[in-house]
PDB file of N, CA and C in Angstrom:
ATOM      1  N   UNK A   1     -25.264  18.744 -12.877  1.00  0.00           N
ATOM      2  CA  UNK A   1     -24.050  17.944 -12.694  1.00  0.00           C
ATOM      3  C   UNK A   1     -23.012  18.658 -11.832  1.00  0.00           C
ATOM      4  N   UNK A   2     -23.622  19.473 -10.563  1.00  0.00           N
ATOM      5  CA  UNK A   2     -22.510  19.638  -9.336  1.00  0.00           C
ATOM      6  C   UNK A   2     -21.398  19.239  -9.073  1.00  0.00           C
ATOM      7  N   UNK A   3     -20.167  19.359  -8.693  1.00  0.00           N
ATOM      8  CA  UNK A   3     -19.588  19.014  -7.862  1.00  0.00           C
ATOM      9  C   UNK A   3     -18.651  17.825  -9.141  1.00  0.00           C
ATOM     10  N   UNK A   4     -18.666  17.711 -10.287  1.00  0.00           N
ATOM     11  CA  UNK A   4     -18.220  16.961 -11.040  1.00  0.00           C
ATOM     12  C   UNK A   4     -17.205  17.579 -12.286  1.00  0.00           C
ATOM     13  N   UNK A   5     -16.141  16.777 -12.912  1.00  0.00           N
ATOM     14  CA  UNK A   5     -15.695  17.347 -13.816  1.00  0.00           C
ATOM     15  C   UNK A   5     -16.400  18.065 -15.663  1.00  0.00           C
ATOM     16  N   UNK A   6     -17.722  17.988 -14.926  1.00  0.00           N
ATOM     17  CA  UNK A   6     -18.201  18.216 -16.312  1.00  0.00           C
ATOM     18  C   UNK A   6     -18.532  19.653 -16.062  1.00  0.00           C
ATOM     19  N   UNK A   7     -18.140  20.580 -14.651  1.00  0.00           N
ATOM     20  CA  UNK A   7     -18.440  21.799 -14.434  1.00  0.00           C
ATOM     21  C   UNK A   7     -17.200  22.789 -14.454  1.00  0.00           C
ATOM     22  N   UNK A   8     -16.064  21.863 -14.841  1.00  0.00           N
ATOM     23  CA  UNK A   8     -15.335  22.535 -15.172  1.00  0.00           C
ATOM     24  C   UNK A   8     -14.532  23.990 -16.005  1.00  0.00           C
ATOM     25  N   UNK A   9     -15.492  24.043 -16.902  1.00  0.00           N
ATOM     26  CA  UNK A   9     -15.694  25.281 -17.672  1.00  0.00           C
ATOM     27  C   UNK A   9     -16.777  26.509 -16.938  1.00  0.00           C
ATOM     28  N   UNK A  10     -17.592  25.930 -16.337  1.00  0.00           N
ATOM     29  CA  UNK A  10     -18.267  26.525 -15.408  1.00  0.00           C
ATOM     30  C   UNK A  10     -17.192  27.307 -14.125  1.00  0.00           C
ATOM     31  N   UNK A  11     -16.452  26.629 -13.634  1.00  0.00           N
ATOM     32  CA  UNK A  11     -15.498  26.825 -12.483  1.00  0.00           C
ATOM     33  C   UNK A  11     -14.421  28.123 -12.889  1.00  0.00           C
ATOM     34  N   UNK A  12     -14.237  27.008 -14.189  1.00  0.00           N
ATOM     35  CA  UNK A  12     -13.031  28.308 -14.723  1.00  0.00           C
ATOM     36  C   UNK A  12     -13.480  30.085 -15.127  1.00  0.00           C
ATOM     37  N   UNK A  13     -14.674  30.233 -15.205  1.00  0.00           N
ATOM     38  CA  UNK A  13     -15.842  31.429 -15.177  1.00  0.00           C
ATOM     39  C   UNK A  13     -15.726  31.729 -13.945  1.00  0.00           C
ATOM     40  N   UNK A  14     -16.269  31.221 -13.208  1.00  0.00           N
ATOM     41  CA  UNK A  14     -16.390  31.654 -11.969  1.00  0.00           C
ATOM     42  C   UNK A  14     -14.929  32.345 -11.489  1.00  0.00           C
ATOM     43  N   UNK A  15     -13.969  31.351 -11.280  1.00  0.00           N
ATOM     44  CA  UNK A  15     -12.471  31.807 -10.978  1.00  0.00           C
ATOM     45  C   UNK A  15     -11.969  33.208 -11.943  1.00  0.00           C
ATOM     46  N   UNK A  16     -12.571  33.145 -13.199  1.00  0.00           N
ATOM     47  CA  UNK A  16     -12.437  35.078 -13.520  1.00  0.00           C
ATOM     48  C   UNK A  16     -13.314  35.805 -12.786  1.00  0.00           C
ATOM     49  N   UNK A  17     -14.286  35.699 -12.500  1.00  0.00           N
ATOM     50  CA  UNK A  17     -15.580  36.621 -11.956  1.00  0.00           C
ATOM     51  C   UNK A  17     -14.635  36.635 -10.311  1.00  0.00           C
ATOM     52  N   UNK A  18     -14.305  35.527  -9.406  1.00  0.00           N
ATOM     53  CA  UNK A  18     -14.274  36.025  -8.350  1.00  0.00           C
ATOM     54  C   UNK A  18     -12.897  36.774  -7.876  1.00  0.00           C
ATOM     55  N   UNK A  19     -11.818  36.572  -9.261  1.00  0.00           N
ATOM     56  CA  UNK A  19     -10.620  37.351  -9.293  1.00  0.00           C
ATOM     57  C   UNK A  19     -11.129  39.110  -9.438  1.00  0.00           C
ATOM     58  N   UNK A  20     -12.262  39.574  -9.411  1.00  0.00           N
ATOM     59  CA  UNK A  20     -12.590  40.387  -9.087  1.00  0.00           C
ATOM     60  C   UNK A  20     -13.160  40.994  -8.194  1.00  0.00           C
ATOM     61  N   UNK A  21     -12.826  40.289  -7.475  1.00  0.00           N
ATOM     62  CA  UNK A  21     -13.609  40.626  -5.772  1.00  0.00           C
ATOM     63  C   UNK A  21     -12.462  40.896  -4.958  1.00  0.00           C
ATOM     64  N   UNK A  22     -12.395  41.766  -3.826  1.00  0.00           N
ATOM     65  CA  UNK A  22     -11.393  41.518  -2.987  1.00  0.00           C
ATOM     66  C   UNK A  22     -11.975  40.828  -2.093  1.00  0.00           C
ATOM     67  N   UNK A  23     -10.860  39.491  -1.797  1.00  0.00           N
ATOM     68  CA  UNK A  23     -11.430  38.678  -0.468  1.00  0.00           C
ATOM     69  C   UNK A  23     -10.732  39.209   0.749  1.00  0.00           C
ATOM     70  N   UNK A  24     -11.801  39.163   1.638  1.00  0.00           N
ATOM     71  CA  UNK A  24     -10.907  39.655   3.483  1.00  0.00           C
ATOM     72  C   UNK A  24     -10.432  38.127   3.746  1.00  0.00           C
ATOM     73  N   UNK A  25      -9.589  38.321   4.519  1.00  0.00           N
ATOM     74  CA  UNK A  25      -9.435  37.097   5.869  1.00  0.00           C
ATOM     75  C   UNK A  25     -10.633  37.153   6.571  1.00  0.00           C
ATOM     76  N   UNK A  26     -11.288  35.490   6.660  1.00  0.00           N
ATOM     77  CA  UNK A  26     -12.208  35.780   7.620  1.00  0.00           C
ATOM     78  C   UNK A  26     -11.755  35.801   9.085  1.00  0.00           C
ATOM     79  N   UNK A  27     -12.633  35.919   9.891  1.00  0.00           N
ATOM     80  CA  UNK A  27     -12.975  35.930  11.023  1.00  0.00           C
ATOM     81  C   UNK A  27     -12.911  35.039  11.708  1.00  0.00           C
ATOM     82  N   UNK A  28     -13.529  33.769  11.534  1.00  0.00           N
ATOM     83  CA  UNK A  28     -13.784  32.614  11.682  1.00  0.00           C
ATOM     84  C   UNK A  28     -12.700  31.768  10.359  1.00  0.00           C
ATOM     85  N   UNK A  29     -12.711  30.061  10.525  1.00  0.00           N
ATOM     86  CA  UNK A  29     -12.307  29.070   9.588  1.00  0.00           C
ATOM     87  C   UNK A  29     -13.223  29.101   9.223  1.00  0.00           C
ATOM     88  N   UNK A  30     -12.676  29.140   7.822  1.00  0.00           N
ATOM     89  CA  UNK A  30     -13.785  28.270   6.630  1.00  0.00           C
ATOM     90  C   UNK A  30     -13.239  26.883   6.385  1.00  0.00           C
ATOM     91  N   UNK A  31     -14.157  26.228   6.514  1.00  0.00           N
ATOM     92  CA  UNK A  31     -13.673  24.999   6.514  1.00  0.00           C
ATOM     93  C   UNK A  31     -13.797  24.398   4.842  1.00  0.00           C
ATOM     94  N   UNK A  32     -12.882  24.341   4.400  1.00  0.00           N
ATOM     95  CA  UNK A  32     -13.121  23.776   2.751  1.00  0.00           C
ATOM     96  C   UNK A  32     -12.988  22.374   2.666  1.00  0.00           C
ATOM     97  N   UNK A  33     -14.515  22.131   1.659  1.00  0.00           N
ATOM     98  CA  UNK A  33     -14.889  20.801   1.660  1.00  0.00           C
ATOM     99  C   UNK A  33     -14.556  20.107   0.760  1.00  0.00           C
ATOM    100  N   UNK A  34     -13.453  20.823  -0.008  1.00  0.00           N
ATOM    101  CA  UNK A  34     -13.002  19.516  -1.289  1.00  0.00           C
ATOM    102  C   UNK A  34     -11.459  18.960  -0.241  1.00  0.00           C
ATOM    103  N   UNK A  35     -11.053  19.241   0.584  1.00  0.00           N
ATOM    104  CA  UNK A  35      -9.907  18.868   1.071  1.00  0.00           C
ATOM    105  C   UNK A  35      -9.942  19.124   2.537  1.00  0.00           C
ATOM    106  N   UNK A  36     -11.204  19.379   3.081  1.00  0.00           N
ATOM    107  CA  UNK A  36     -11.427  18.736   4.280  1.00  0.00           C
ATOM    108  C   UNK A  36     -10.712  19.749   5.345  1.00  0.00           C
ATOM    109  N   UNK A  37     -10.458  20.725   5.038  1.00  0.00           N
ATOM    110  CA  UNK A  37      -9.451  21.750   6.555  1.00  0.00           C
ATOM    111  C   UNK A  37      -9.994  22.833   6.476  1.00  0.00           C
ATOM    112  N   UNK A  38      -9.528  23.388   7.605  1.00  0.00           N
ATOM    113  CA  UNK A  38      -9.710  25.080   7.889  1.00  0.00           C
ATOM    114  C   UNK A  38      -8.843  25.852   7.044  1.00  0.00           C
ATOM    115  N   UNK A  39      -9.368  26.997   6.027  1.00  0.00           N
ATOM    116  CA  UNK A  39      -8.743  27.730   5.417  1.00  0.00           C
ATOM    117  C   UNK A  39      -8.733  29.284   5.981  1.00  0.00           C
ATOM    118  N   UNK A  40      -7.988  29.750   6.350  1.00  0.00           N
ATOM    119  CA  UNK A  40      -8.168  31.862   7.086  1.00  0.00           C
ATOM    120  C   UNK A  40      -7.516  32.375   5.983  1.00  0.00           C
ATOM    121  N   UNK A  41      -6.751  31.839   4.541  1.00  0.00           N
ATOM    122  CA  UNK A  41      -6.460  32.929   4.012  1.00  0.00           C
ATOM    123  C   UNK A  41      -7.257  33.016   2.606  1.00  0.00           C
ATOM    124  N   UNK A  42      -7.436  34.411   2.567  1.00  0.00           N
ATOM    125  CA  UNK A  42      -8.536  34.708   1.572  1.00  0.00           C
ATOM    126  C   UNK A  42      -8.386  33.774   0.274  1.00  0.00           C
ATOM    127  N   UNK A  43      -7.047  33.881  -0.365  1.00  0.00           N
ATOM    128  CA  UNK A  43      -6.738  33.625  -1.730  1.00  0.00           C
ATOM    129  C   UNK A  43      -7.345  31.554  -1.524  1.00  0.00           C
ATOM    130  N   UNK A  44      -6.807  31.028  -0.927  1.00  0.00           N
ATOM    131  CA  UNK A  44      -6.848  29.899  -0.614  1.00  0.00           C
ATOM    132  C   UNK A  44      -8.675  29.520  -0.331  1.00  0.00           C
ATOM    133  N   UNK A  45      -9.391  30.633   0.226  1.00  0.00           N
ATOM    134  CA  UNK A  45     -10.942  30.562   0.575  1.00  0.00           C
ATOM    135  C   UNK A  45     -10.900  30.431  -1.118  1.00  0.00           C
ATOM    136  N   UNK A  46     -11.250  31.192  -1.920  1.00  0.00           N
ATOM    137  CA  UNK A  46     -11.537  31.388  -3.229  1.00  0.00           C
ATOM    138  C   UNK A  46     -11.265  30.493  -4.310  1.00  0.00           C
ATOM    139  N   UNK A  47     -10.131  29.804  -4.059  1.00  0.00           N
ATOM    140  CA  UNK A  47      -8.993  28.782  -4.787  1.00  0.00           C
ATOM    141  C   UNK A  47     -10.200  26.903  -4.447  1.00  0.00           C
ATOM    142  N   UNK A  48     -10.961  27.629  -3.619  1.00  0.00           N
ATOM    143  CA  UNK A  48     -11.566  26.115  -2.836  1.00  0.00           C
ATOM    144  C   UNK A  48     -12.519  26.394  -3.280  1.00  0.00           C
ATOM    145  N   UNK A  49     -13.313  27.774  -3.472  1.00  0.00           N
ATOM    146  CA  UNK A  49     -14.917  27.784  -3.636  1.00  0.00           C
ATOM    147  C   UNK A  49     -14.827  27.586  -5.357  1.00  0.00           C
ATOM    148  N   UNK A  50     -13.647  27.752  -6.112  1.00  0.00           N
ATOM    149  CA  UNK A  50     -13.960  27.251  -7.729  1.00  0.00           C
ATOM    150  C   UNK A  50     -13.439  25.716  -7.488  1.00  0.00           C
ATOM    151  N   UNK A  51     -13.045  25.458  -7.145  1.00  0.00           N
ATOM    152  CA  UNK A  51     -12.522  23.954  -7.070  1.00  0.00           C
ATOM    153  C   UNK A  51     -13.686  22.612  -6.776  1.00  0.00           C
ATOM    154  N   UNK A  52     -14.555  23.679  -5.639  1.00  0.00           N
ATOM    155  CA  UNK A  52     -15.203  22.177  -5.019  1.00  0.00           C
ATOM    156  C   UNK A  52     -16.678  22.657  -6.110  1.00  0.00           C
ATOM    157  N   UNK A  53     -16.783  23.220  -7.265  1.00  0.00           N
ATOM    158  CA  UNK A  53     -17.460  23.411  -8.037  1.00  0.00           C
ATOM    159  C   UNK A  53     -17.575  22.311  -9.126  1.00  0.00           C
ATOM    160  N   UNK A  54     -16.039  22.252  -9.260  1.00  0.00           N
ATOM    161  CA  UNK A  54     -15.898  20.824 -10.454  1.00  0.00           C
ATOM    162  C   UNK A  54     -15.420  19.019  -9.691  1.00  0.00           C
ATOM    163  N   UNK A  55     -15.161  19.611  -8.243  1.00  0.00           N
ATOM    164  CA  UNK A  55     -14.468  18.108  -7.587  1.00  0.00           C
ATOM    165  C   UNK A  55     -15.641  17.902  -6.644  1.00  0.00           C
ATOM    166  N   UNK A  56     -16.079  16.303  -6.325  1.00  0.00           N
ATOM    167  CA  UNK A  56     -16.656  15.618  -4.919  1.00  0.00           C
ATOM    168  C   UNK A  56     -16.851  16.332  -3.769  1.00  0.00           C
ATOM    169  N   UNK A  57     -17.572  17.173  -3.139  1.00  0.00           N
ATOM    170  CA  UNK A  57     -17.407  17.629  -2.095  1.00  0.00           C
ATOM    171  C   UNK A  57     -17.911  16.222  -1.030  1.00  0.00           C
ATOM    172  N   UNK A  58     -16.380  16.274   0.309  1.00  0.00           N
ATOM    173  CA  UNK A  58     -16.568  15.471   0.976  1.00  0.00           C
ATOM    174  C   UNK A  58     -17.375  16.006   1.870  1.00  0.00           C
ATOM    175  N   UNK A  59     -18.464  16.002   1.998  1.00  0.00           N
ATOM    176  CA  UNK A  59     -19.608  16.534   2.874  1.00  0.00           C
ATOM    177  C   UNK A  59     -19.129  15.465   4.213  1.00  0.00           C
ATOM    178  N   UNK A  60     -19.459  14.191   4.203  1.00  0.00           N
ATOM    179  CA  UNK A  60     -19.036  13.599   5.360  1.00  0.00           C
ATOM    180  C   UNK A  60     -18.204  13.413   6.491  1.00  0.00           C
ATOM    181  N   UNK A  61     -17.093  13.803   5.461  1.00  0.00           N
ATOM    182  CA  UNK A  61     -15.528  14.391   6.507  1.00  0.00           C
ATOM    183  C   UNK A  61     -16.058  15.546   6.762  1.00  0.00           C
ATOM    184  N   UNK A  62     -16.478  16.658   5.821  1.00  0.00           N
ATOM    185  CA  UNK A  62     -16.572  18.027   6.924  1.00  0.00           C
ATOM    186  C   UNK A  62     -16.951  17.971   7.716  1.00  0.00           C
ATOM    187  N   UNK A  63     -18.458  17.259   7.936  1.00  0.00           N
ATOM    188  CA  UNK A  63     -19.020  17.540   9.002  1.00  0.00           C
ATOM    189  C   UNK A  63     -18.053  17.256  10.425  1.00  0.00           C
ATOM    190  N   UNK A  64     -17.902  16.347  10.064  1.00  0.00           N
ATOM    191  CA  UNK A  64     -17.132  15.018  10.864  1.00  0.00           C
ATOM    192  C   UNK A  64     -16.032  16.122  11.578  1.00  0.00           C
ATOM    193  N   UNK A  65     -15.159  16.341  10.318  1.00  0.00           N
ATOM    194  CA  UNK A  65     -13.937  17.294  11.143  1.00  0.00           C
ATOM    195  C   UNK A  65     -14.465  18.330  11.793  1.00  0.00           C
ATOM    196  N   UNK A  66     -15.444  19.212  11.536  1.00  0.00           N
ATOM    197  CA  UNK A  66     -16.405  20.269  12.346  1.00  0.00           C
ATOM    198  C   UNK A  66     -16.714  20.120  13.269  1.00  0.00           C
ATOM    199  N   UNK A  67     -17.350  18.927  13.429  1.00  0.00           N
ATOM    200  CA  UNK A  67     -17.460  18.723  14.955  1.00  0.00           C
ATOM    201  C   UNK A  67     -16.208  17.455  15.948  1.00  0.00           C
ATOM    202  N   UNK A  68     -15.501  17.588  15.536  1.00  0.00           N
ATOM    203  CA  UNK A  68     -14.128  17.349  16.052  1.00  0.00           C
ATOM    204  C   UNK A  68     -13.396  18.558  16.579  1.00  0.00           C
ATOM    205  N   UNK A  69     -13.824  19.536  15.675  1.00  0.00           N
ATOM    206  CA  UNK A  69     -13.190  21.140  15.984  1.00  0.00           C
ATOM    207  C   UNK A  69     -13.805  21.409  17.523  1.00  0.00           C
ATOM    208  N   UNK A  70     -15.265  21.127  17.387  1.00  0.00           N
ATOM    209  CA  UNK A  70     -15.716  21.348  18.741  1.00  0.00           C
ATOM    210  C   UNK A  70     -16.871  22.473  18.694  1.00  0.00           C
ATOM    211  N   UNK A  71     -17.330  22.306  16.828  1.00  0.00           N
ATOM    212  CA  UNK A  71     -18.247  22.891  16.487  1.00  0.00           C
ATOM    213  C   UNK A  71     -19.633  22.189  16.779  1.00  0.00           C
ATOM    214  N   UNK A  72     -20.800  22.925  17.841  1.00  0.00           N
ATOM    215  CA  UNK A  72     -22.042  22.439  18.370  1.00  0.00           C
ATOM    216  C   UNK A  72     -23.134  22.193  17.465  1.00  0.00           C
ATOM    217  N   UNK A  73     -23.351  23.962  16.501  1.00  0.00           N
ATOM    218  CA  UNK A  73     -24.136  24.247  15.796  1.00  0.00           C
ATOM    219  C   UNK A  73     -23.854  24.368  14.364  1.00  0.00           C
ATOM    220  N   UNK A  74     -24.337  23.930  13.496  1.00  0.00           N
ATOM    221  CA  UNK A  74     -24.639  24.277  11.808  1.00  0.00           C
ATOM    222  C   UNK A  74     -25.597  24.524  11.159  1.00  0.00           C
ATOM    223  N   UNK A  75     -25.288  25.986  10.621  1.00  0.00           N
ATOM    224  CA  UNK A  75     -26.708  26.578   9.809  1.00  0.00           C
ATOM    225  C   UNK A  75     -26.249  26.274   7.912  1.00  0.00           C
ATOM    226  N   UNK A  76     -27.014  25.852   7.510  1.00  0.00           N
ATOM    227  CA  UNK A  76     -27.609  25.572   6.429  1.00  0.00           C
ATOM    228  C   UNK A  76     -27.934  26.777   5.564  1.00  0.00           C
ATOM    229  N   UNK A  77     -27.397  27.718   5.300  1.00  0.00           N
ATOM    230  CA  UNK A  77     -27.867  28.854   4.422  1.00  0.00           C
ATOM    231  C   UNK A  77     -28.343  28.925   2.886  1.00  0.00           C
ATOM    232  N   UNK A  78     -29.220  28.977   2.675  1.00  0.00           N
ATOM    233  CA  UNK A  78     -29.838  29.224   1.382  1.00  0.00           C
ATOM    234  C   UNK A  78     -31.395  28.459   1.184  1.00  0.00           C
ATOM    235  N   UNK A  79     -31.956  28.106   0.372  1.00  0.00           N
ATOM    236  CA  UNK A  79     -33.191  27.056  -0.248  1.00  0.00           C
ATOM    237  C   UNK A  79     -32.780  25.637   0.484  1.00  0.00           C
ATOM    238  N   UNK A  80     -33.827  25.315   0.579  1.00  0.00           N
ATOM    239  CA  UNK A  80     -33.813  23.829   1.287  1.00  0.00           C
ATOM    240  C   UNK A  80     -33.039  23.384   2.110  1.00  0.00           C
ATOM    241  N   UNK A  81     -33.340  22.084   2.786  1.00  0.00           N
ATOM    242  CA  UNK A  81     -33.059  22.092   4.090  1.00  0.00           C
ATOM    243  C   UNK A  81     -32.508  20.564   4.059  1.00  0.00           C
ATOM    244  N   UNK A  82     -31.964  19.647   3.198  1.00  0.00           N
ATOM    245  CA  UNK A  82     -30.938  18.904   2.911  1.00  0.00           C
ATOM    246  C   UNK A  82     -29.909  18.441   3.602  1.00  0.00           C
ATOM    247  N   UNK A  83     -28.828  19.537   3.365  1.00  0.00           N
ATOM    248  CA  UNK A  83     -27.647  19.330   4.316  1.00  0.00           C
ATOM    249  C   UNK A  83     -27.984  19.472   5.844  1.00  0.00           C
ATOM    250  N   UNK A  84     -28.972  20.047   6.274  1.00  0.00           N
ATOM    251  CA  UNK A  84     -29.113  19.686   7.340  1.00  0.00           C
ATOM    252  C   UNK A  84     -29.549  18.849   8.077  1.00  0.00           C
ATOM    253  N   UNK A  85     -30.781  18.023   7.616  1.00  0.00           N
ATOM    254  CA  UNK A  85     -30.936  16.605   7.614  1.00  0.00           C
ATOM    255  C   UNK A  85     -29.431  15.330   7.262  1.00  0.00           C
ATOM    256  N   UNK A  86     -28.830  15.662   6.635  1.00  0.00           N
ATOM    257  CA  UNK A  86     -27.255  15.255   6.674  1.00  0.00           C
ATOM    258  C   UNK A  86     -26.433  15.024   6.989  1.00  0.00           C
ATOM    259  N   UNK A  87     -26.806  16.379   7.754  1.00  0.00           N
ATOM    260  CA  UNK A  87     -25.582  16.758   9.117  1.00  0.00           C
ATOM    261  C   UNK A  87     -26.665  15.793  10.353  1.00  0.00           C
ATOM    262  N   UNK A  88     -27.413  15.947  10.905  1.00  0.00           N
ATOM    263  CA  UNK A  88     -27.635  15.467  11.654  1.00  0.00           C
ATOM    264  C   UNK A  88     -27.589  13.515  11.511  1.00  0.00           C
ATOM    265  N   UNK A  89     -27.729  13.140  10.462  1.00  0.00           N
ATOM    266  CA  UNK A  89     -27.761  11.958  10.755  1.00  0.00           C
ATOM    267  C   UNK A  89     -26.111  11.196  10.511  1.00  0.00           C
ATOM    268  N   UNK A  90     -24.981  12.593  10.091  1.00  0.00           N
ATOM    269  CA  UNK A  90     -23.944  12.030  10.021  1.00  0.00           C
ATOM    270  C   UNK A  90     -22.904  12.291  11.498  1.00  0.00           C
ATOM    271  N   UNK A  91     -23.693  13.084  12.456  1.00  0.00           N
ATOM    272  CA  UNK A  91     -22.781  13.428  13.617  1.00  0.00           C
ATOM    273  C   UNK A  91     -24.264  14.099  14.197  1.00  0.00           C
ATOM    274  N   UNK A  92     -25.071  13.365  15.149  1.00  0.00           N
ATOM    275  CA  UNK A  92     -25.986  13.421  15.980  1.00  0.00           C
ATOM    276  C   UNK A  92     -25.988  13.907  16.807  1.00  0.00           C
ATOM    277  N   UNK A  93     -24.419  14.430  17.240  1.00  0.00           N
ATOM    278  CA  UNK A  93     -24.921  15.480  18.433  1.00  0.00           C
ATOM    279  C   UNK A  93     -24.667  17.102  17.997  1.00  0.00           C
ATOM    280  N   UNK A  94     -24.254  16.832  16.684  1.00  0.00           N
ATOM    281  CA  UNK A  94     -24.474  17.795  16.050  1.00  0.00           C
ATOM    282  C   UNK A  94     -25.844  18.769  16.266  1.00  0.00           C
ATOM    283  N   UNK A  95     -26.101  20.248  16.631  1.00  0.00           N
ATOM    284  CA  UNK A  95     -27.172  20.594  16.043  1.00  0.00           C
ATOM    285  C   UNK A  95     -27.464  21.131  14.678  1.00  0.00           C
ATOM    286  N   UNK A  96     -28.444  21.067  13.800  1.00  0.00           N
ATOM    287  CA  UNK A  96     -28.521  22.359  12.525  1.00  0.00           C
ATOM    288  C   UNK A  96     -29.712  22.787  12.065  1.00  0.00           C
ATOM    289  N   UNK A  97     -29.829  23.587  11.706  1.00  0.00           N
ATOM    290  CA  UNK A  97     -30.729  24.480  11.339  1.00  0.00           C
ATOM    291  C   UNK A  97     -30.817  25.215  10.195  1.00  0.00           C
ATOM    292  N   UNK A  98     -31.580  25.364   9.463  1.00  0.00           N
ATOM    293  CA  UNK A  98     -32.136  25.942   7.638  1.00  0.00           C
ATOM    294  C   UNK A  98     -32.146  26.763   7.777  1.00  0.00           C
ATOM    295  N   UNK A  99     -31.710  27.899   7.132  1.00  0.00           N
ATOM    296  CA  UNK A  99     -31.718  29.564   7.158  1.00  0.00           C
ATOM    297  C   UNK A  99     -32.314  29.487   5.678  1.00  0.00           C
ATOM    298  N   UNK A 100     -33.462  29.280   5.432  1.00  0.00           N
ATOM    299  CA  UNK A 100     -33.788  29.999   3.962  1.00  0.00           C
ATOM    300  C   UNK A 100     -34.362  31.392   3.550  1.00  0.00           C
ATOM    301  N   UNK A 101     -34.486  31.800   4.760  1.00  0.00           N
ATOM    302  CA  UNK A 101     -34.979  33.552   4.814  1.00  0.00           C
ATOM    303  C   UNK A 101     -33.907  34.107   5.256  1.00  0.00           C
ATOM    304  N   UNK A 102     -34.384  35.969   4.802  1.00  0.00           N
ATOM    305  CA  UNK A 102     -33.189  36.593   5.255  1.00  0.00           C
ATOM    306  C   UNK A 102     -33.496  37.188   7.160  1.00  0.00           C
ATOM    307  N   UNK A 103     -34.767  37.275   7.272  1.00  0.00           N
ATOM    308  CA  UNK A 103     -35.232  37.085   8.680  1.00  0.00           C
ATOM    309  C   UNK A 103     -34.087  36.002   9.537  1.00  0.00           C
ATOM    310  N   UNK A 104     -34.600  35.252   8.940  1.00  0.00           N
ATOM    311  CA  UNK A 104     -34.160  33.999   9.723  1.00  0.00           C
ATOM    312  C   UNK A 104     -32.173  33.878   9.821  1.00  0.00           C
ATOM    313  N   UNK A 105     -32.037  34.292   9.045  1.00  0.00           N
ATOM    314  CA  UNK A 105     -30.265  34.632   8.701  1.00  0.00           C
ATOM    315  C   UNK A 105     -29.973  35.587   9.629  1.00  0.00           C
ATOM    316  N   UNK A 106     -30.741  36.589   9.827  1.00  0.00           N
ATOM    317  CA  UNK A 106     -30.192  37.787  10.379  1.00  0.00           C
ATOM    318  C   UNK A 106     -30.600  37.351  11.975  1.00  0.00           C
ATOM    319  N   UNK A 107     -31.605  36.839  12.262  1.00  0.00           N
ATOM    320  CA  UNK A 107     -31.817  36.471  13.515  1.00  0.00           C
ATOM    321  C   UNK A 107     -30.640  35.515  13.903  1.00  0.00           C
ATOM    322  N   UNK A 108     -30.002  34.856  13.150  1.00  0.00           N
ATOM    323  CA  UNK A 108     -29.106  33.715  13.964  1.00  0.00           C
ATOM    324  C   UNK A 108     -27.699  34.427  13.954  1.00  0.00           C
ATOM    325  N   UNK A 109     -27.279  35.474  12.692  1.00  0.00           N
ATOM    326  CA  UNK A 109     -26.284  36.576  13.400  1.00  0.00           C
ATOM    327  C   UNK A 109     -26.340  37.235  14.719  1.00  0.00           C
ATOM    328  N   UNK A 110     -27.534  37.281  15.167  1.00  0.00           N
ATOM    329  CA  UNK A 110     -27.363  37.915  16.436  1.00  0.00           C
ATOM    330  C   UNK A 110     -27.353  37.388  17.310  1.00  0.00           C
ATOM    331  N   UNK A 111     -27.108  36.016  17.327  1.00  0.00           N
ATOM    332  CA  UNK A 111     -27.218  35.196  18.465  1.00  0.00           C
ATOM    333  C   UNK A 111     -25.739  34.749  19.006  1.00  0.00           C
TER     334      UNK A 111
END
């Protein structure tokens, strides 16, 4: 039950566990998918990754706003290959690609 209020107690775990991490500023936007924008500051990255745990992730707007940004490519990181079939049929000139190895992860860092 993803992405729903019944993971809520789940979320609130998580939000102690990742109050122990120090987050950097990334590098890049993270684009957070419970509210659809670019986030660069750490606290706010973290504040989104327990959030879109218990809320709807709008997968459709992200993409959407992503490639409005003027983003070409999207990799898919982890098991299965889903969202990327997703992405392509929700913004077609989109490209994306499945990273389910760490081969395959590390090869598209270097590109």
């Amino acid at each position: 039950p993803s992405h729903c209020a019944l993971m809520k107690p789940a979320a609130d775990k998580l939000a102690v566990e990742l109050a122990k991490i120090t987050f950097s500023a990334p590098t890049v936007p993270v684009v957070n998918n419970v509210d659809v924008k670019c986030e660069t500051d750490a606290a706010a990255i973290r504040d989104a990754l327990v959030r879109q745990l218990y809320n709807p992730v709008q997968w459709t707007k992200s993409v959407e706003f992503i490639a409005a940004q003027g983003v070409e490519h999207l990799y898919e990181v982890g098991p299965g290959k889903v969202l990327t079939g997703l992405t392509k049929r929700i913004v077609d000139t989109l490209t994306a690609s499945a990273l389910n190895e760490p081969a395959a992860l590390s090869a598209a860092l270097t590109q």
